[in-house]
Protein backbone atom coordinates (compact mmCIF):
# COMPACT_ATOMS: atom_id res chain seq x y z
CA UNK A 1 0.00 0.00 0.00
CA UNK A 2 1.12 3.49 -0.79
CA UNK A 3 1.87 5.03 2.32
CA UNK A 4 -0.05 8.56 2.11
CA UNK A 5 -0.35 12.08 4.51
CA UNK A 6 -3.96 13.60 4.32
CA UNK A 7 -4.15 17.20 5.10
CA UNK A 8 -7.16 18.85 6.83
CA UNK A 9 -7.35 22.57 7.82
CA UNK A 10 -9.04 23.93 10.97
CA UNK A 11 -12.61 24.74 8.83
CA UNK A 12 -12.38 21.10 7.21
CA UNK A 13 -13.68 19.10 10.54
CA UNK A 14 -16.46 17.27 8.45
CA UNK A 15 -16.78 14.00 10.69
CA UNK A 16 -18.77 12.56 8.13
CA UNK A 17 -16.62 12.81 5.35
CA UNK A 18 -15.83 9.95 2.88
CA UNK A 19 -12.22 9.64 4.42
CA UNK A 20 -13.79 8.71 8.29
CA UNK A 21 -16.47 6.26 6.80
CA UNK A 22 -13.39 3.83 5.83
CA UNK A 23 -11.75 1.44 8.29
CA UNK A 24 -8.05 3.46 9.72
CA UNK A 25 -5.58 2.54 7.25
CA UNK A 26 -2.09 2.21 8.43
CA UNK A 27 -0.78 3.47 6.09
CA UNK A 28 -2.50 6.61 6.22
CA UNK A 29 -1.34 9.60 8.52
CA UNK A 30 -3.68 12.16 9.21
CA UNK A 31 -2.21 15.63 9.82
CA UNK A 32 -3.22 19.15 11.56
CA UNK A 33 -1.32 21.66 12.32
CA UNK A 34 -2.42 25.11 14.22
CA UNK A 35 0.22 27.87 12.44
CA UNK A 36 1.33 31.29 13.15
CA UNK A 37 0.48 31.88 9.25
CA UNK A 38 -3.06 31.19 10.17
CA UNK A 39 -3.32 33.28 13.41
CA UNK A 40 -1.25 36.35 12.08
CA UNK A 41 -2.60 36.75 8.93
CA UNK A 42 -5.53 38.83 10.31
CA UNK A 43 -5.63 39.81 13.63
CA UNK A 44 -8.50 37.70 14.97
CA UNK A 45 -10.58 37.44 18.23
CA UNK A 46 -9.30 35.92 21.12
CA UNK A 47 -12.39 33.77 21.46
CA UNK A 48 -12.04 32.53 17.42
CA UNK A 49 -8.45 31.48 17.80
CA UNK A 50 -9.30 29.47 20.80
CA UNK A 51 -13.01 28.19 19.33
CA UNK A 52 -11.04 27.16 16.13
CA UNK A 53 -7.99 25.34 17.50
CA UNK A 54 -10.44 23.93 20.47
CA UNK A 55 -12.43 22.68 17.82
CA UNK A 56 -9.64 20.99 15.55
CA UNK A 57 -8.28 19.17 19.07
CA UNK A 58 -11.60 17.61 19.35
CA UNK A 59 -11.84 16.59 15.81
CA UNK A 60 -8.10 14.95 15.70
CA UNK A 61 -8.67 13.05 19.70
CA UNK A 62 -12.29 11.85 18.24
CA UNK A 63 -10.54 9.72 15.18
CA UNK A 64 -7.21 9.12 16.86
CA UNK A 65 -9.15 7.30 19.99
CA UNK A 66 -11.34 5.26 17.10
CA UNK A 67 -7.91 3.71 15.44
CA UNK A 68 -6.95 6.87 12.91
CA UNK A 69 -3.61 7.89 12.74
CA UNK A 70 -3.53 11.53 13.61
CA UNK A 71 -0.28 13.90 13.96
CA UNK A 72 -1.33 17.02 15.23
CA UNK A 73 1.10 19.90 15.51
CA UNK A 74 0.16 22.38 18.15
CA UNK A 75 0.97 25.97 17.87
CA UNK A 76 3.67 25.99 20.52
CA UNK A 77 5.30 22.09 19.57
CA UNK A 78 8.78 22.76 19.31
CA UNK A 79 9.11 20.73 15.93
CA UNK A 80 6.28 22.85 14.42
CA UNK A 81 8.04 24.94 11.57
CA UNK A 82 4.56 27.44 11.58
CA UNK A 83 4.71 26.64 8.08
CA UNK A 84 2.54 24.56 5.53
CA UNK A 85 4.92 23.51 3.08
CA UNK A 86 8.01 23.18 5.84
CA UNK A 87 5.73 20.91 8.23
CA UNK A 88 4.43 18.78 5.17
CA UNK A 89 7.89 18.47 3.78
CA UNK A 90 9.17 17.40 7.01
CA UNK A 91 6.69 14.74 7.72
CA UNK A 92 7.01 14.04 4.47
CA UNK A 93 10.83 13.12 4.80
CA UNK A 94 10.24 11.60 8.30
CA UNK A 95 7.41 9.30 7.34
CA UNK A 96 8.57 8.35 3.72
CA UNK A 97 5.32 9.47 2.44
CA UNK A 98 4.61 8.33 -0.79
CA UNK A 99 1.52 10.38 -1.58
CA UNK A 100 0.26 13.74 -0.12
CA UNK A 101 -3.78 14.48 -0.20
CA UNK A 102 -5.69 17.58 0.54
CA UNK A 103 -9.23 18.56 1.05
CA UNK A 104 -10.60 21.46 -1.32
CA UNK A 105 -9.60 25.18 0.36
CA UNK A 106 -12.30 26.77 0.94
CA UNK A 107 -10.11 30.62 0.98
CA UNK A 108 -8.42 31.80 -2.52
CA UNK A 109 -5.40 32.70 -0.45
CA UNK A 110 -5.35 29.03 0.80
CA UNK A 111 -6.44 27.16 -3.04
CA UNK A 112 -3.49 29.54 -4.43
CA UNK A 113 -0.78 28.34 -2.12
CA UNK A 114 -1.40 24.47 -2.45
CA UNK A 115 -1.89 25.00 -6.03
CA UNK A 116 1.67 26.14 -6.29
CA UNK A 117 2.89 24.43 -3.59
CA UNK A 118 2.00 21.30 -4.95
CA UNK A 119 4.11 21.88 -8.27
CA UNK A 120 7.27 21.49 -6.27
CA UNK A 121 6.26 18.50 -4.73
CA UNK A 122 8.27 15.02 -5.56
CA UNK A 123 5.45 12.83 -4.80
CA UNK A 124 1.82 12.45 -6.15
CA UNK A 125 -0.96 14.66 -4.78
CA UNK A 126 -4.60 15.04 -4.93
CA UNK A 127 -7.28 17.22 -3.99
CA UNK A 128 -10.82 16.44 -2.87
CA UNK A 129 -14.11 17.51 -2.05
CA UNK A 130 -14.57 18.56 1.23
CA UNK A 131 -18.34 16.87 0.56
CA UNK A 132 -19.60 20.04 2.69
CA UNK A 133 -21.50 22.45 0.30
CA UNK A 134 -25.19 21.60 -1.36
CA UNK A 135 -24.05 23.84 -4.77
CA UNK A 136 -20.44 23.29 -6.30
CA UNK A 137 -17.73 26.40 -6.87
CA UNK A 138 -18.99 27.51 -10.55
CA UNK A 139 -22.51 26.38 -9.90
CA UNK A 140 -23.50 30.06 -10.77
CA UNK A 141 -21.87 29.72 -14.44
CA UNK A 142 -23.69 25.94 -14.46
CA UNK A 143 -27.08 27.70 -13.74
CA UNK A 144 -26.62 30.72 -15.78
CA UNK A 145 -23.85 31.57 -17.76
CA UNK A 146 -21.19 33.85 -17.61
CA UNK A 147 -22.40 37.04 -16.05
CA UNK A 148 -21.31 40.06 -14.18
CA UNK A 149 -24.18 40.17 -11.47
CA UNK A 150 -26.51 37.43 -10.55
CA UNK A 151 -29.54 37.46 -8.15
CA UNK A 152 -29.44 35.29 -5.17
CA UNK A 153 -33.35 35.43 -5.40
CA UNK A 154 -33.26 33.33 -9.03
CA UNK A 155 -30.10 30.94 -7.14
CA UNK A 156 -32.14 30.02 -4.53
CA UNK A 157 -35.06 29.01 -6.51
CA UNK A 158 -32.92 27.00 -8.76
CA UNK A 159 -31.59 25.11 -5.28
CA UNK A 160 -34.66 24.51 -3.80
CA UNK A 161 -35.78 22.90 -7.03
CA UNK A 162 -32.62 21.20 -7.52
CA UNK A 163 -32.26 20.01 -4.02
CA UNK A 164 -36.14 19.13 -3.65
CA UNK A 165 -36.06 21.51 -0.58
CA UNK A 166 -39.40 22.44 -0.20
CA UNK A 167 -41.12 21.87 -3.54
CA UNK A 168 -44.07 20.66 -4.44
CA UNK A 169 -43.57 19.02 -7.23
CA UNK A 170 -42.23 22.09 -9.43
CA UNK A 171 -43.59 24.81 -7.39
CA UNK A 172 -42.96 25.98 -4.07
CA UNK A 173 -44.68 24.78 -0.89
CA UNK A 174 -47.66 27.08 -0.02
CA UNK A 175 -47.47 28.27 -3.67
CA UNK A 176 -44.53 31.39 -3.06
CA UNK A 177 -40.38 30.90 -2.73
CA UNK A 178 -39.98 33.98 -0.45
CA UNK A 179 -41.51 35.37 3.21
CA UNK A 180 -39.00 37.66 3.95
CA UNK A 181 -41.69 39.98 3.78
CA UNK A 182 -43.50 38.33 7.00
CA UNK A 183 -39.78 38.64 8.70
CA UNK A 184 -39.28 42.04 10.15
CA UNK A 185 -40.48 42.72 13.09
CA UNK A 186 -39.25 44.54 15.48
CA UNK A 187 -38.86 42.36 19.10
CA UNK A 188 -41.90 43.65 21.35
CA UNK A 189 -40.97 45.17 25.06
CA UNK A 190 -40.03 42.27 27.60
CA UNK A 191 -40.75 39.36 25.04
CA UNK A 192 -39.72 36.29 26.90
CA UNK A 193 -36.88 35.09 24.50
CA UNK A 194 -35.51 31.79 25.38
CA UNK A 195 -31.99 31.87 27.13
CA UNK A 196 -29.15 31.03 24.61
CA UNK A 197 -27.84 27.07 24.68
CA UNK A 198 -24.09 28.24 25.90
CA UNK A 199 -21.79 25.46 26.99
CA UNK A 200 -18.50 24.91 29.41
CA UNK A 201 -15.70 24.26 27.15
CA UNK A 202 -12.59 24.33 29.53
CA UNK A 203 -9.97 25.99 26.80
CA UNK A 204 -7.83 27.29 29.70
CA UNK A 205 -4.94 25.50 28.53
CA UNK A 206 -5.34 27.27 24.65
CA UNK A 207 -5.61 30.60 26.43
CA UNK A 208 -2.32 29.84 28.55
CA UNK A 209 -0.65 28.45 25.09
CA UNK A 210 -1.28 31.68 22.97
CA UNK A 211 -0.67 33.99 25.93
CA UNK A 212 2.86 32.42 26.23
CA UNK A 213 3.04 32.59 22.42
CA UNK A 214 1.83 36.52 22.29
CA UNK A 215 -0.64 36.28 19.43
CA UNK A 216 -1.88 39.51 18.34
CA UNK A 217 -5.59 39.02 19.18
CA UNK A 218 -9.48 41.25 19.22
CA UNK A 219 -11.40 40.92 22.36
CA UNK A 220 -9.81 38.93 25.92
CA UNK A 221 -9.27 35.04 26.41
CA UNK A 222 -11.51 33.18 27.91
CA UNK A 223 -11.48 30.44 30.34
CA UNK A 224 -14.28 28.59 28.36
CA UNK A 225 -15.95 28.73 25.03
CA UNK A 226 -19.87 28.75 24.76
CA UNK A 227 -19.81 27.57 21.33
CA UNK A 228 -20.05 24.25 19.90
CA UNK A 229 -16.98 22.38 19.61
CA UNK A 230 -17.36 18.67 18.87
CA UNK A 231 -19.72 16.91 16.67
CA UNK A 232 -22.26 16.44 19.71
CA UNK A 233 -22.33 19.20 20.79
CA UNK A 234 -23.10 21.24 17.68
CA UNK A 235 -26.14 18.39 17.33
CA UNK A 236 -27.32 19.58 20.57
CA UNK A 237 -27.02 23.16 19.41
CA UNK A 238 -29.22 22.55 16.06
CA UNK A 239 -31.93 20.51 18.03
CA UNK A 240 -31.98 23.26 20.70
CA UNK A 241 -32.77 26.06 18.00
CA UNK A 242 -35.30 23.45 16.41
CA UNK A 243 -37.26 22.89 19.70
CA UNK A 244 -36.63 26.61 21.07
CA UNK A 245 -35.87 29.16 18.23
CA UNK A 246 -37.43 28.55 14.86
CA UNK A 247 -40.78 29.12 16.03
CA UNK A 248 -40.22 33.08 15.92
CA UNK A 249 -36.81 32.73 13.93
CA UNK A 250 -38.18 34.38 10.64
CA UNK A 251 -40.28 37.20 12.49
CA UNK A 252 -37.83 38.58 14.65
CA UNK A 253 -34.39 37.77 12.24
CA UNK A 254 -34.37 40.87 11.52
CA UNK A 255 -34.68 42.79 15.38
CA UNK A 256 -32.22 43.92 17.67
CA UNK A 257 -32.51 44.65 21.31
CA UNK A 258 -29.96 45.85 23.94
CA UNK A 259 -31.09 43.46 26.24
CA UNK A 260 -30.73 40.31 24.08
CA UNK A 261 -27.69 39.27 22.51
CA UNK A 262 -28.90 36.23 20.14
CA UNK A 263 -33.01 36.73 20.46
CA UNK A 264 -33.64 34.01 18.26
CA UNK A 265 -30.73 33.33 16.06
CA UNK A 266 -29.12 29.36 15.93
CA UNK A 267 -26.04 30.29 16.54
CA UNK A 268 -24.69 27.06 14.38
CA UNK A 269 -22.55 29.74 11.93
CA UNK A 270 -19.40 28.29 13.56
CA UNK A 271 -20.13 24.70 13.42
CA UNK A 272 -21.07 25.27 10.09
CA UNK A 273 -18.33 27.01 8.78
CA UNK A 274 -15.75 24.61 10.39
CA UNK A 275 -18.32 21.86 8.63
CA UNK A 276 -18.77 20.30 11.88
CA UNK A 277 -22.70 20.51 10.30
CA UNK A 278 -23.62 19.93 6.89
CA UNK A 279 -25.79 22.70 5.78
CA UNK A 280 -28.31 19.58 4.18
CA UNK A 281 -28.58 18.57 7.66
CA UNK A 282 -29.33 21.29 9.14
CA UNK A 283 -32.15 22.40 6.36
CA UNK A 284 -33.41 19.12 7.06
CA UNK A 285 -33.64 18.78 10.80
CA UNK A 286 -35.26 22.03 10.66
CA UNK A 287 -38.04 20.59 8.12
CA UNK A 288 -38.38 17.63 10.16
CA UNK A 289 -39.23 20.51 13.20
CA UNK A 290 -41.53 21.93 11.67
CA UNK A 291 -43.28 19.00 10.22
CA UNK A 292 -43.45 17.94 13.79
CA UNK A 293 -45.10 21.26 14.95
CA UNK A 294 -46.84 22.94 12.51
CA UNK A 295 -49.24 24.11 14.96
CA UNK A 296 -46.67 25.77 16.60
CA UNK A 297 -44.37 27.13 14.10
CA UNK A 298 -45.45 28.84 10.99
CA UNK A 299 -44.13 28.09 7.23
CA UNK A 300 -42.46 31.52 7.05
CA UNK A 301 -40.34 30.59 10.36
CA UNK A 302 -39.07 27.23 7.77
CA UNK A 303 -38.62 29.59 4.72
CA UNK A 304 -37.11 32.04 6.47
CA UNK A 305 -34.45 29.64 7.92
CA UNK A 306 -34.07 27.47 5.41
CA UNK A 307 -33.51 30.86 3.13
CA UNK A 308 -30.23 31.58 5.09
CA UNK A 309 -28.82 28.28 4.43
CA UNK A 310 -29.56 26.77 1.12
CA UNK A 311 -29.71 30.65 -0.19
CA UNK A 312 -27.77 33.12 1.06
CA UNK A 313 -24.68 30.90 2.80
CA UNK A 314 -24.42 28.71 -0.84
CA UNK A 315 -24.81 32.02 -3.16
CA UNK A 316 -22.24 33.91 -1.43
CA UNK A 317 -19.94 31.05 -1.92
CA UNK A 318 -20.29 30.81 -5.13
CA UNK A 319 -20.23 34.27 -5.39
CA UNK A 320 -16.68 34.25 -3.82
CA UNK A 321 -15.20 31.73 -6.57
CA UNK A 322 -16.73 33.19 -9.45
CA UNK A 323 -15.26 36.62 -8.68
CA UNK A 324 -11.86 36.47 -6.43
CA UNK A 325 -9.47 37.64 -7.10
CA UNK A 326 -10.51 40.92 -8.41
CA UNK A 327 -13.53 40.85 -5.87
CA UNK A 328 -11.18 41.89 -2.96
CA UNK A 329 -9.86 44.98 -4.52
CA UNK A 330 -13.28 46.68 -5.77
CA UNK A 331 -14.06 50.01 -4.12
CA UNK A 332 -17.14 51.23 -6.22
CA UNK A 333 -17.26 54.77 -4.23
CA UNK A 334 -12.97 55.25 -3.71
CA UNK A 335 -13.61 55.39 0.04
CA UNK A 336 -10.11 55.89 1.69
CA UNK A 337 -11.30 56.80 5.20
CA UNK A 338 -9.81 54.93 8.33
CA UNK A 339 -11.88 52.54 10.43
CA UNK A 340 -12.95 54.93 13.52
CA UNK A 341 -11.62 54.03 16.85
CA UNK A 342 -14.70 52.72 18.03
CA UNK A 343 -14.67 49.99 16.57
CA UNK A 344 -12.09 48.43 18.53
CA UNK A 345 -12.86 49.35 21.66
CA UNK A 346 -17.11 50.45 22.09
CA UNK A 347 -16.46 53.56 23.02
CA UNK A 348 -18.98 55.94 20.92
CA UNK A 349 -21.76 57.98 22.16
CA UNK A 350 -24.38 56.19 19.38
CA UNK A 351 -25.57 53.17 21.31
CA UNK A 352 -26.31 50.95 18.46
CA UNK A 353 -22.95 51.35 17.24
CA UNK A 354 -21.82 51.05 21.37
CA UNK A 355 -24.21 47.37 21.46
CA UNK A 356 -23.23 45.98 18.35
CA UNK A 357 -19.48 46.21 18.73
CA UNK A 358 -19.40 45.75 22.22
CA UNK A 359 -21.02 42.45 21.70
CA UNK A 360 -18.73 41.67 19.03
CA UNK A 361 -15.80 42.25 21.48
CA UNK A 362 -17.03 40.29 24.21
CA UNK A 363 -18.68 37.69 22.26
CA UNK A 364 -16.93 37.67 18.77
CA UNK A 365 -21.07 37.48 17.67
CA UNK A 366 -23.56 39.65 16.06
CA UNK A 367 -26.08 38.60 13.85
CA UNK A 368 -26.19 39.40 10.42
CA UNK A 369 -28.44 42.85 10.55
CA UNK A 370 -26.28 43.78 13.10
CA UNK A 371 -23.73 43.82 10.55
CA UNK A 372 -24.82 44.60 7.57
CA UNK A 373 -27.55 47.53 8.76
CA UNK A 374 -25.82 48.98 12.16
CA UNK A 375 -21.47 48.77 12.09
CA UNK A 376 -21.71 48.30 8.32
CA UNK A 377 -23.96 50.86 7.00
CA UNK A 378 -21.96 53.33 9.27
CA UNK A 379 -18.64 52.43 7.66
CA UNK A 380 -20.24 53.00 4.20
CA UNK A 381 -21.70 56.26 5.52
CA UNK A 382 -18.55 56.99 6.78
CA UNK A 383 -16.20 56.44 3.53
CA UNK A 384 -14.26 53.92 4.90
CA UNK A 385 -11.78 52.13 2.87
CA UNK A 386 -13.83 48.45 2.69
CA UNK A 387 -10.26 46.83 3.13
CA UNK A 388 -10.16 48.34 6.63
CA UNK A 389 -13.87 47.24 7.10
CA UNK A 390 -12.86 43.66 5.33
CA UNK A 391 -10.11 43.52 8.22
CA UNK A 392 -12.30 43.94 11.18
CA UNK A 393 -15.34 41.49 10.36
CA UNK A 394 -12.52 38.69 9.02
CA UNK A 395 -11.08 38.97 12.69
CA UNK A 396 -14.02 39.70 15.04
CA UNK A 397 -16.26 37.10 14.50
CA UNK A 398 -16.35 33.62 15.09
CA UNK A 399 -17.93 32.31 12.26
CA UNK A 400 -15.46 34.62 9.83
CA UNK A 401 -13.88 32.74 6.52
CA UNK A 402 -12.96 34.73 3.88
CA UNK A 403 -15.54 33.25 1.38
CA UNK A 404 -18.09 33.77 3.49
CA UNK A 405 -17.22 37.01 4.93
CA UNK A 406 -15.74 39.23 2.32
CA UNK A 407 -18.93 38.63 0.20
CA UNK A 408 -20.85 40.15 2.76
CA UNK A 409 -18.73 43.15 3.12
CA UNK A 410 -17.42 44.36 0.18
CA UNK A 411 -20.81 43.05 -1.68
CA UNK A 412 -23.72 43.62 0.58
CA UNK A 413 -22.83 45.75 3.79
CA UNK A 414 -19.82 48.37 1.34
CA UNK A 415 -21.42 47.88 -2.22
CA UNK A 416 -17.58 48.01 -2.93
CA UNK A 417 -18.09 46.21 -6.36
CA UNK A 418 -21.26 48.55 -7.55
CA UNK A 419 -24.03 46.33 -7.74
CA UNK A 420 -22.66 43.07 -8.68
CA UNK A 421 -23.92 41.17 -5.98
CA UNK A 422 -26.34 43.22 -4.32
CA UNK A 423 -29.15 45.71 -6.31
CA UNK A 424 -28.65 48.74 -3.84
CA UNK A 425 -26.48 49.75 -1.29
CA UNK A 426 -27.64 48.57 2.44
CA UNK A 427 -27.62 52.80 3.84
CA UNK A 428 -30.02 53.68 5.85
CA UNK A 429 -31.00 56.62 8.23
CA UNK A 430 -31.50 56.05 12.00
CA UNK A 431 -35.42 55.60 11.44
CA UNK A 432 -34.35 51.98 10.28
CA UNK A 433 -32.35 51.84 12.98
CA UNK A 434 -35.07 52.35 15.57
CA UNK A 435 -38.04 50.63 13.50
CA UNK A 436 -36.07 47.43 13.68
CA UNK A 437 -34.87 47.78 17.37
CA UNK A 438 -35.17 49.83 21.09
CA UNK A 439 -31.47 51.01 20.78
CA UNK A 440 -32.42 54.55 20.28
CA UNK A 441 -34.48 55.09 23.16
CA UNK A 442 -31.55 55.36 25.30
CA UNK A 443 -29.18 56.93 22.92
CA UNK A 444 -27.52 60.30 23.55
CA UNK A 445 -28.18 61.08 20.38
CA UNK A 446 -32.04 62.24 18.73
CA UNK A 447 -32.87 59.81 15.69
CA UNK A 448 -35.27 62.17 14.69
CA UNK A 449 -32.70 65.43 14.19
CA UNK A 450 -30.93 65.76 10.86
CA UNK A 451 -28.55 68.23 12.64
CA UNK A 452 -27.70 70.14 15.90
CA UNK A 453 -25.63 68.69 18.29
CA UNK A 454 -28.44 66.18 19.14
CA UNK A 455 -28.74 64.64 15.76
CA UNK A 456 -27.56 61.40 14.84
CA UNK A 457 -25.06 61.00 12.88
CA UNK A 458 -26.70 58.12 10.82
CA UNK A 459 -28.99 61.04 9.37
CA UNK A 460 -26.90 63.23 7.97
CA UNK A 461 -24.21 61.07 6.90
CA UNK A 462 -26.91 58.79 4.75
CA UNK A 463 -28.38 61.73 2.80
CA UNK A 464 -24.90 63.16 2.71
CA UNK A 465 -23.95 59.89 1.23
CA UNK A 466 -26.57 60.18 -1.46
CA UNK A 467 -25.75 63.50 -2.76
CA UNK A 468 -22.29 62.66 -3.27
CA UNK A 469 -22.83 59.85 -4.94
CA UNK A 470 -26.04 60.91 -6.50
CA UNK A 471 -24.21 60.83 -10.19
CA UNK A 472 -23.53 56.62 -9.36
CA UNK A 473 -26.68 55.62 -7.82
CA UNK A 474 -29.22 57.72 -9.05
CA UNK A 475 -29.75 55.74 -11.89
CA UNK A 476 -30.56 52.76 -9.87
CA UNK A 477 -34.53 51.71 -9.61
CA UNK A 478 -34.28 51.17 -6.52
CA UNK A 479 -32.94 54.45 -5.01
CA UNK A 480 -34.95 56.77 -7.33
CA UNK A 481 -37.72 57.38 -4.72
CA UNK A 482 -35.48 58.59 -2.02
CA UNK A 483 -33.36 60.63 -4.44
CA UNK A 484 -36.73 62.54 -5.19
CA UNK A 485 -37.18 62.53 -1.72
CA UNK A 486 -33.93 64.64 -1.05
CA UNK A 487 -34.69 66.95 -4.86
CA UNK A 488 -37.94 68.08 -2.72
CA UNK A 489 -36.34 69.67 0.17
CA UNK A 490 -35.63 72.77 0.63
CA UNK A 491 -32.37 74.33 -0.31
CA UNK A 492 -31.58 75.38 3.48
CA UNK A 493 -32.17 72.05 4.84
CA UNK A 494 -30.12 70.53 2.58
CA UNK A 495 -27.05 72.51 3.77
CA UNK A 496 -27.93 72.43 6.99
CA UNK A 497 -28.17 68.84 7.06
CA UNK A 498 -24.87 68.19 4.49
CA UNK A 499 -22.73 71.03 7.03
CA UNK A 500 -24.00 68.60 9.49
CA UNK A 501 -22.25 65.79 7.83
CA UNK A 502 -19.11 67.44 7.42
CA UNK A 503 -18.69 68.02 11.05
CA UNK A 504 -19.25 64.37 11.92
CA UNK A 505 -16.82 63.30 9.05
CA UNK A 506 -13.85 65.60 10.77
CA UNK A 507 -14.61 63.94 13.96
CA UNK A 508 -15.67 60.62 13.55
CA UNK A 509 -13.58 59.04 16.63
CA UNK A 510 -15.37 61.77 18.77
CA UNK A 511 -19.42 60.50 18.12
């Protein structure tokens, strides 16, 4: 038998993959490695680094105690070059491997490096499916062609038929493919939301590790992670949200609350971006839910769900491999302005902003409105250079991978590529803001002033935004109402509310 050395990454933990369902070969060494590469490429939350390499311990002790033969470099093992190619070529010498195999990368950066890293290799090598994903990497061109935009509306519907998610027959269940109408509301005053599924993983002896090691790190260590690290417990966590949180998951996606940190989000991002889920099984446990209780839980909860999965996580991959590498250079609007202080430490007199990053910071979490409608849309408002905004949401949250999170920055929350994945840009003024949650009520700021020294800077800065830019957007469908909006005011107000804006832009760490 050849003898062979199987690679998996830290976001390739897929205990149900082809390579586990065999009988342990001895003559197969499975390796993971945790790398200074990997933890200083970005500078990452404290809580991810430890989640991730927490996560790839459990993985690598579940198959070596069921007969696998695992080497597993830790970040501070004294043999550990903190290198790819140098540990692989080392093992590679040690072991007399014959043959080296990978799993797919799931980052460009990553798929680039083995690419050319295997060219110099003296043995055979292979590369295969992580089996994770429901759509493959060019299933955009498959479905469509070569385009430069496509709508994640028309992908969807072309998964749910292709993955018989929902159908009946050829037509959606209950006749329509979308409630997203039926999903914003705004969380009523002291709704009893369920308290979050958080559990006790001891990762003391990570924190002491990368202390010792002086890792450039967001947020503090922790003493135990709350998230899901081993295949049991992330089953735990998806039958939790199916028995607890998808009977309001589609009407209150969309709300935020200063007194709830999750309301009635899953919380499964990280187990199924380290593929410790399957997204299939996941859509499917929640159908089976629902089935279960429809009395209790309504279709548009299911849709709603089952929308974020099989939709939105799947396009935006295939998004990312249709477009990189030119997609992480786009900057539609030439915004050069630096990130504000703020964000990396809370400290800003808006309290939505003040919530949404603190929460970050302590919990490397915040759903996806959170991001996209609160510290996004202020960026955007803001001019900030959408590298510096890539930066922050690639280190700060948990569930952050490049193909998943770049998409959703430089796409949806900056519109840095102008409309190619996304049909507007996500601005808004604080009445969204405060329609979709209670953080105004206690903010020092009015979100009903355009200007004085009460007025919230989301106001100005959005229709600021807009005239600036009027000659790019105005032209879009879907902006032309509030662009005649802002043609019927008054000349005065205008000024008023752009000299506004130009204050706040001169002192942006000050708000």
């Amino acid at each position: 038998m050849i003898k062979t050395l199987r690679l998996l990454l830290g976001d390739q933990l897929n205990y149900k993959h082809t390579w586990f369902l065999q009988k342990p070969d001895p003559n197969i060494i499975y390796l993971m490695m945790e790398l200074r590469s990997e933890t200083d490429y970005a500078k990452h939350h404290a809580i991810k680094i430890q989640a991730f390499f927490a996560a790839m311990r459990s993985f690598a002790n579940h198959f070596s105690q069921n007969g696998f033969n695992f080497i597993y470099l830790k970040l501070d093992d004294t043999e550990n070059q903190q290198d790819f190619a140098k540990n692989i070529n080392a093992l590679i010498a040690k072991h007399q491997i014959e043959k080296l195999e990978i799993l797919e990368p799931d980052e460009y950066r990553l798929d680039e490096y083995f690419k050319q890293f295997s060219k110099k290799l003296q043995i055979p090598y292979q590369c295969f499916s992580t089996e994770h994903f429901m759509a493959k990497r060019n299933e955009l061109e498959m479905m469509f062609g070569q385009k430069d935009r496509y709508l994640m509306e028309n992908f969807y519907r072309r998964m749910r038929a292709q993955h018989n998610v929902l159908m009946d027959g050829k037509k959606p269940v209950n006749g329509k493919w979308n409630f997203d109408t039926e999903n914003r509301k705004k969380l009523p005053n002291k709704h009893p939301v369920p308290q979050a599924l958080l559990f006790q993983n001891d990762v003391r002896d990570i924190k002491k590790m990368l202390i010792n090691c002086d890792i450039e790190h967001l947020g503090a260590y922790q003493n135990t992670i709350g998230y899901p690290i081993t295949r049991n417990q992330a089953l735990e966590q998806l039958d939790y949200f199916c028995e607890n949180l998808l009977l309001h998951f589609g009407d209150y996606q969309d709300a935020m609350s200063d007194q709830e940190e999750y309301i009635y989000h899953s919380r499964l991002s990280f187990a199924l971006n380290t593929k410790i889920l399957s997204p299939k099984e996941v859509i499917d446990a929640a159908i089976t839910s629902f089935e279960k209780n429809k009395d209790m839980i309504s279709y548009a909860q299911l849709e709603g769900f089952v929308r974020q999965i099989l939709g939105w996580r799947e396009f935006m991959r295939c998004f990312y491999w249709t477009f990189m590498p030119g997609f992480a250079y786009e900057n539609f609007f030439n915004n050069e302005t630096k990130l504000p202080q703020f964000y990396w430490n809370a400290n800003t007199k808006m309290n939505c902003m003040h919530h949404c990053i603190k929460n970050s910071l302590d919990n490397a979490y915040a759903h996806h409105i959170q991001r996209l409608m609160v510290t996004g849309n202020f960026a955007l408002l803001a001019g900030v250079d959408p590298s510096e905004v890539d930066q922050w949401y690639l280190g700060i949250y948990i569930d952050a991978i490049e193909w998943v999170e770049i998409t959703n920055t430089r796409g949806m929350s900056q519109w840095s590529d102008g409309g190619g994945l996304a049909t507007k840009p996500y601005v808004s003024s604080a009445n969204y803001i405060n329609k979709m949650s209670n953080y105004c009520k206690s903010c020092h700021y009015d979100h009903k002033l355009k200007y004085g020294k009460k007025a919230c800077p989301f106001n100005s800065l959005y229709w600021a935004f807009l005239d600036k830019h009027q000659e790019k957007l105005s032209n879009n469908q879907r902006m032309s109402m509030i662009y005649r909006v802002w043609a019927k005011m008054d000349t005065l107000e205008q000024e008023k509310i752009l000299e506004q804006a130009q204050e706040y832009l001169k002192e942006l760490d000050a708000l």
